[in-house]
Protein backbone atom coordinates (compact mmCIF):
# COMPACT_ATOMS: atom_id res chain seq x y z
CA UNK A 1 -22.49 -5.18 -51.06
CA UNK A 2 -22.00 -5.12 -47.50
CA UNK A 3 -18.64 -5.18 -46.08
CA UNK A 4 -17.47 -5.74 -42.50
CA UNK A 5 -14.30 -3.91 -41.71
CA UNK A 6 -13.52 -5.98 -38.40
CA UNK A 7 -10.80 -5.32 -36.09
CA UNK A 8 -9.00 -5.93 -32.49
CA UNK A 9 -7.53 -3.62 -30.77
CA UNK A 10 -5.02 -3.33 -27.70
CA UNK A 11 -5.40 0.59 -27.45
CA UNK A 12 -7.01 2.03 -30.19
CA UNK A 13 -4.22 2.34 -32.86
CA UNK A 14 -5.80 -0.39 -35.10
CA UNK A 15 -9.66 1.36 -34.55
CA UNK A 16 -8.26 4.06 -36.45
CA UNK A 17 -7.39 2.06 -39.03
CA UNK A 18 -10.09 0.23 -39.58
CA UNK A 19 -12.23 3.34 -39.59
CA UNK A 20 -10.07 4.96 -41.99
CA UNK A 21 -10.24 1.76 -44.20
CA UNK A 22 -14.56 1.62 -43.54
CA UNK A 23 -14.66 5.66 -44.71
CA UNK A 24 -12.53 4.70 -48.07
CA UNK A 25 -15.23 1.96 -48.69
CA UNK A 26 -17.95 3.70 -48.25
CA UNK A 27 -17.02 6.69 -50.00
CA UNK A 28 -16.66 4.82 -52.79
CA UNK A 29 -20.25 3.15 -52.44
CA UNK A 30 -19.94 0.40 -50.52
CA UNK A 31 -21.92 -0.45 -47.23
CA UNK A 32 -19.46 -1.10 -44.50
CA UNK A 33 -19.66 -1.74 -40.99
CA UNK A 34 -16.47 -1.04 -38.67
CA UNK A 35 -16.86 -3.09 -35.65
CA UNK A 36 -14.66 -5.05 -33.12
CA UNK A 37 -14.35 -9.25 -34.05
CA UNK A 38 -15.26 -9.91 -30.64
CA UNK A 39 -18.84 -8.31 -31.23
CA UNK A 40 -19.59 -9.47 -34.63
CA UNK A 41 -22.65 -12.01 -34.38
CA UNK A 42 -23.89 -11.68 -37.85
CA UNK A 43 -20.77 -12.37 -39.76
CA UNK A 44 -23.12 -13.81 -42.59
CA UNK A 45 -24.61 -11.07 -42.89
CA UNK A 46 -21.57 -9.78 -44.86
CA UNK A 47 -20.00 -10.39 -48.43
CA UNK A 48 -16.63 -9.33 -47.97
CA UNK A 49 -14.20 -8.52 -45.14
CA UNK A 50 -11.49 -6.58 -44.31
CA UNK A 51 -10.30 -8.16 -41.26
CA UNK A 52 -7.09 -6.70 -39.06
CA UNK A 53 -5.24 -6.73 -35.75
CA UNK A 54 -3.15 -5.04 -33.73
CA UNK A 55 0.28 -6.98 -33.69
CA UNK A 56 1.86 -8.48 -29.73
CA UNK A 57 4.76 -10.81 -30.33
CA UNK A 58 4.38 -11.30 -33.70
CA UNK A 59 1.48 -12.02 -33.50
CA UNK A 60 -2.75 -11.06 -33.73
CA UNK A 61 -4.60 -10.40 -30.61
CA UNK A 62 -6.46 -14.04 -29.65
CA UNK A 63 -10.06 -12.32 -29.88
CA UNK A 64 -9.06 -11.98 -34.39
CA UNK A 65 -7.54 -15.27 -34.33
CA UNK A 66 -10.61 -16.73 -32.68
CA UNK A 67 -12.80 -14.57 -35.55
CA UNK A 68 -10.87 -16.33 -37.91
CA UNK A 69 -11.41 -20.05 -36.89
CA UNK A 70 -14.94 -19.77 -36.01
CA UNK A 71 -15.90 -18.23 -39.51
CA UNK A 72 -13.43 -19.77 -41.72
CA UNK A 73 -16.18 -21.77 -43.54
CA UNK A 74 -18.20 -18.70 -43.58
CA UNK A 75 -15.19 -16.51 -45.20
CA UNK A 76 -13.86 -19.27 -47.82
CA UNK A 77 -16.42 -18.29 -50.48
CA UNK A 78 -16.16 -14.33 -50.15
CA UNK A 79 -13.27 -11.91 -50.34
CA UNK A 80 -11.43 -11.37 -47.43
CA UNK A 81 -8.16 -8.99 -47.53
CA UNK A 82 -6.43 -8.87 -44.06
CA UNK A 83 -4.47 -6.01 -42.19
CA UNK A 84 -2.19 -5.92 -39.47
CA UNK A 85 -1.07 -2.84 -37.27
CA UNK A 86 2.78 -3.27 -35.56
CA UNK A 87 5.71 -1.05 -35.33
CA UNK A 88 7.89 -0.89 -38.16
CA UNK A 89 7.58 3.07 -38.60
CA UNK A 90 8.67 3.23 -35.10
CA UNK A 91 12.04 1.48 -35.40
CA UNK A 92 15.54 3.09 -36.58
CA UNK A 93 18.75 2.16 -37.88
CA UNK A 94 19.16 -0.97 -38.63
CA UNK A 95 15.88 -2.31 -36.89
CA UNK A 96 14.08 -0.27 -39.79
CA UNK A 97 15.05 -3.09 -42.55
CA UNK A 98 13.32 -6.03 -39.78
CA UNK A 99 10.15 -4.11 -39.83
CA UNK A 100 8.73 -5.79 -42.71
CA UNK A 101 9.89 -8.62 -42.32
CA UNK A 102 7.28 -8.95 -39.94
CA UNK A 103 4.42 -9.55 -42.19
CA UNK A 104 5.27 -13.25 -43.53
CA UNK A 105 5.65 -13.63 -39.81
CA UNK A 106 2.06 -12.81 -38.81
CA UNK A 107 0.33 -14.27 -41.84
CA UNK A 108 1.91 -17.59 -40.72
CA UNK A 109 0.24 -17.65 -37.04
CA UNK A 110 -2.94 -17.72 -39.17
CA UNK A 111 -5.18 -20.40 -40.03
CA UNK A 112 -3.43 -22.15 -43.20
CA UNK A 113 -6.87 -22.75 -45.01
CA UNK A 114 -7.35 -19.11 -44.47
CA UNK A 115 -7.93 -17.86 -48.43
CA UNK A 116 -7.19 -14.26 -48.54
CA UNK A 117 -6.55 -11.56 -51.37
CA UNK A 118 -4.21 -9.31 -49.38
CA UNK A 119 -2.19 -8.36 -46.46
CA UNK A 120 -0.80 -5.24 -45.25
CA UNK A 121 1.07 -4.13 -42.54
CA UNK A 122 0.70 -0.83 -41.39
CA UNK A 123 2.66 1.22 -38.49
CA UNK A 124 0.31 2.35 -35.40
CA UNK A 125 0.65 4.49 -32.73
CA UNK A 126 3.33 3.22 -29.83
CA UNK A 127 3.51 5.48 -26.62
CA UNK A 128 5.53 4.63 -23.42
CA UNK A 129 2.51 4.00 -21.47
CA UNK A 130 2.28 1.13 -23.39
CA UNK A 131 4.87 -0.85 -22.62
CA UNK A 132 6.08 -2.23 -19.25
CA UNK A 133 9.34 -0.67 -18.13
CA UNK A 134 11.41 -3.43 -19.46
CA UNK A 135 9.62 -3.18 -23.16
CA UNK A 136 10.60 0.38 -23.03
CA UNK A 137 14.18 -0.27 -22.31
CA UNK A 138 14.18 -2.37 -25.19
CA UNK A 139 12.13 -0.50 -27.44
CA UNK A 140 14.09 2.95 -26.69
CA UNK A 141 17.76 0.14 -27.47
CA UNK A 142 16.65 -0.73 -31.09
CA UNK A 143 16.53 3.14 -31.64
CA UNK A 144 12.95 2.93 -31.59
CA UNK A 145 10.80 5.93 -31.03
CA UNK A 146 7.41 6.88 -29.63
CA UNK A 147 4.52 8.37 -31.86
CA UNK A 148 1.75 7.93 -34.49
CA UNK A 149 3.23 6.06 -36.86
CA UNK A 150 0.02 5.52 -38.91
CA UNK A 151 0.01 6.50 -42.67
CA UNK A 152 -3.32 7.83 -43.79
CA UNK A 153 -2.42 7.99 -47.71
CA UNK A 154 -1.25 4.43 -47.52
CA UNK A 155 -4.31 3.44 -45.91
CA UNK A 156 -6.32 5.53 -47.92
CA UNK A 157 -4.71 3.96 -50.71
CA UNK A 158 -5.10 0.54 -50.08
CA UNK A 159 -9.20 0.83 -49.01
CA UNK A 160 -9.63 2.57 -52.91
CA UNK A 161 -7.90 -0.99 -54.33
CA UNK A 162 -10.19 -2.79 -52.38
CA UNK A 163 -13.35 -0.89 -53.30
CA UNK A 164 -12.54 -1.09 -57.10
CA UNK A 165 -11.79 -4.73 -56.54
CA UNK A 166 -15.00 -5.41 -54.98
CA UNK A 167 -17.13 -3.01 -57.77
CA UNK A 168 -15.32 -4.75 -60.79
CA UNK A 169 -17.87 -6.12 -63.10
């Protein structure tokens, strides 16, 4: 089976990702592509996705949400399991516990006939350069701190569930 592991990115955080996610696949047999939405031409050329986005406002990049409605027809019938890439490893104190909260969040700015196995939200990579200088006032008030945030083993982790998913007899 061939497997797109789509993505959009802002500034690379969620590339990582999805590469890590493609690598788990494939090591475990499976034919995967890791490309970005926008690109993606031959989306029927695929029988399963892993689809993710790097989270603004709450929110996926347009260029995933627009993947979404032009292919929903196309994704009903396979397995899709969705990822998104935010901050919540980032924040501190008390703004920890409103990280993932986030998810239910996200997964409702998506198309509601949208069928799905899985979400996850991962943590990405958040520098200063970033942000403009009032997002970094804010981000450095909720005790929030700069850095790669991503968790490999969790990723890891989640692309092996997938693969035996999709190799179940």
């Amino acid at each position: 089976m061939r497997v797109l592991v789509g993505y959009a990115t802002a500034h690379g955080s969620t590339r990582g990702v999805a590469e890590r996610l493609a690598a788990g696949l494939g090591h475990a047999g499976l034919r995967t592509d890791a490309r970005p939405m926008d690109v993606v031409d031959d989306a029927d050329a695929y029988g399963a996705f892993v689809l993710g986005s790097a989270v603004h406002n709450q929110s996926w990049l347009d260029p995933a949400k627009a993947f979404l409605r032009d292919n929903l027809e196309l994704l009903d019938p396979r397995p899709v399991w969705l990822f998104s890439v935010g901050m919540p490893g980032a924040l501190r104190g008390p703004w920890k516990r409103l990280g993932p909260m986030e998810a239910p969040v996200i997964v409702q700015g998506l198309p509601a006939e949208l069928s799905y196995r899985g979400h996850r939200l991962f943590s990405g990579v958040i520098r200063a350069s970033q942000l403009p200088l009032g997002g970094r006032i804010r981000f450095r008030l909720m005790g929030g701190r700069y850095g790669d945030y991503r968790d490999w083993d969790a990723i890891g982790g989640w692309a092996a569930e997938i693969a035996e998913e999709l190799l179940r007899p």
